[in-house]
C-alpha atoms as a PDB file:
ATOM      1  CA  UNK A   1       0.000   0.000   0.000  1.00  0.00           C
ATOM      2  CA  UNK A   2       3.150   2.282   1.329  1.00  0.00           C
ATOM      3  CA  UNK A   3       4.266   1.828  -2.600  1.00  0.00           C
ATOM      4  CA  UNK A   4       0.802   2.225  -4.134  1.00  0.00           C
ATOM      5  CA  UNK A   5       0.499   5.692  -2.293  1.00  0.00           C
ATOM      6  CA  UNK A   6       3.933   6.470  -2.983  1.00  0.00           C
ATOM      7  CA  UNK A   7       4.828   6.983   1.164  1.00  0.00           C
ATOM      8  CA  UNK A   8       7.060   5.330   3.418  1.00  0.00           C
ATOM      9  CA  UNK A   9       6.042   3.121   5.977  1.00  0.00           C
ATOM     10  CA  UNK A  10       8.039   1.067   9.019  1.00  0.00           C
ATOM     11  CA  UNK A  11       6.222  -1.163  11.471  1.00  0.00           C
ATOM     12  CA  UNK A  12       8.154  -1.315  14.789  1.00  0.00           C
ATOM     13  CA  UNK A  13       7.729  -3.546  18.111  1.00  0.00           C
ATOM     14  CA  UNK A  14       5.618  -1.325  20.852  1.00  0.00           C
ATOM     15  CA  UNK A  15       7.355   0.099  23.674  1.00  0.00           C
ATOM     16  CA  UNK A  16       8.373  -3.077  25.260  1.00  0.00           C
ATOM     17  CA  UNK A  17       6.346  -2.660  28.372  1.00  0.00           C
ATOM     18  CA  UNK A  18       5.552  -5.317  30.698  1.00  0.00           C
ATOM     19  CA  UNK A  19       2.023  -5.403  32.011  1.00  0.00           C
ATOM     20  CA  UNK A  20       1.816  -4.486  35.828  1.00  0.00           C
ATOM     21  CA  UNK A  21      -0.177  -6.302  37.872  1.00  0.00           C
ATOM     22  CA  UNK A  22      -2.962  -5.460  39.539  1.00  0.00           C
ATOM     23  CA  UNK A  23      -3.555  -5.410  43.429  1.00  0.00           C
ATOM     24  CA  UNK A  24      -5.767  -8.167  43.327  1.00  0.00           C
ATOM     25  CA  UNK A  25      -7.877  -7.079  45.837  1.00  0.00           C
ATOM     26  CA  UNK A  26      -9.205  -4.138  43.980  1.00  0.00           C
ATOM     27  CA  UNK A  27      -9.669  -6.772  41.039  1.00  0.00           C
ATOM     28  CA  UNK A  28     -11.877  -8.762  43.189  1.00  0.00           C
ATOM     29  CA  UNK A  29     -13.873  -5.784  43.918  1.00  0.00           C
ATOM     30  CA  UNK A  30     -14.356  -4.762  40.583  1.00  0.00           C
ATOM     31  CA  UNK A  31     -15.625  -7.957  39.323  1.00  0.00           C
ATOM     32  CA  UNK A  32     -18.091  -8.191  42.113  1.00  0.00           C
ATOM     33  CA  UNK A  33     -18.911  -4.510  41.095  1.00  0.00           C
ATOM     34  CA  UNK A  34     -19.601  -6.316  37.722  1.00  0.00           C
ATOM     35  CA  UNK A  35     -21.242  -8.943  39.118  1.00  0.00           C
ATOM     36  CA  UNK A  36     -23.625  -6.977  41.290  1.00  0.00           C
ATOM     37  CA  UNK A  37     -24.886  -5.282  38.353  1.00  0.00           C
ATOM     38  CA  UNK A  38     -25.364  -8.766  36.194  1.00  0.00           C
ATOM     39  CA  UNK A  39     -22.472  -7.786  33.731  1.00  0.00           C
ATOM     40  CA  UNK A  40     -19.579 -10.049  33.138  1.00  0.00           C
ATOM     41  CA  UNK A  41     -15.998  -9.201  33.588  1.00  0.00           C
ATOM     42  CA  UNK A  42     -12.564 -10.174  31.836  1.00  0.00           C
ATOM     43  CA  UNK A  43      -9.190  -9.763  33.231  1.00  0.00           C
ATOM     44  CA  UNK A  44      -6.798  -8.083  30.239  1.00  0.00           C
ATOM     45  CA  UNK A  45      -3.030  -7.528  30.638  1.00  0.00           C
ATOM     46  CA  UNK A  46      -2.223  -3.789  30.217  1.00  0.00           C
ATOM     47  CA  UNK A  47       0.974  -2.565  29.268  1.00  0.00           C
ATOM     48  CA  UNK A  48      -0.126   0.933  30.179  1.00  0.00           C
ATOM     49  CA  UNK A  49       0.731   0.382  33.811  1.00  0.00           C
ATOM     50  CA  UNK A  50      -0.962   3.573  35.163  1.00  0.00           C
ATOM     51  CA  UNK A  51      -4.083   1.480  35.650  1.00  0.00           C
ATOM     52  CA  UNK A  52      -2.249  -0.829  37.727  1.00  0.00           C
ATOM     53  CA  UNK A  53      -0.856   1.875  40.213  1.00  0.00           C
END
């Protein structure tokens, strides 16, 4: 497509951050926060770590 368009393109590797856990505690709340209102939950690594802090 990059040639098509006539553009340069370069696919690199994200950031290369690990995904923080959680303080599972405050997981279990959440899902029962879920659960208490009949809605499912997933757990999902995040690389984004701010979530995790």
């Amino acid at each position: 497509m990059a040639k098509r368009h006539r553009v340069s393109a370069e696919v690199v590797a994200g950031a290369g951050i690990l995904p923080n856990p959680m303080d599972e505690a405050m997981l279990g709340h959440l899902e029962q926060a879920a659960a208490d209102l009949g809605a499912s939950s997933l757990r999902m690594p995040s690389g984004a770590g701010h979530e995790a802090a």
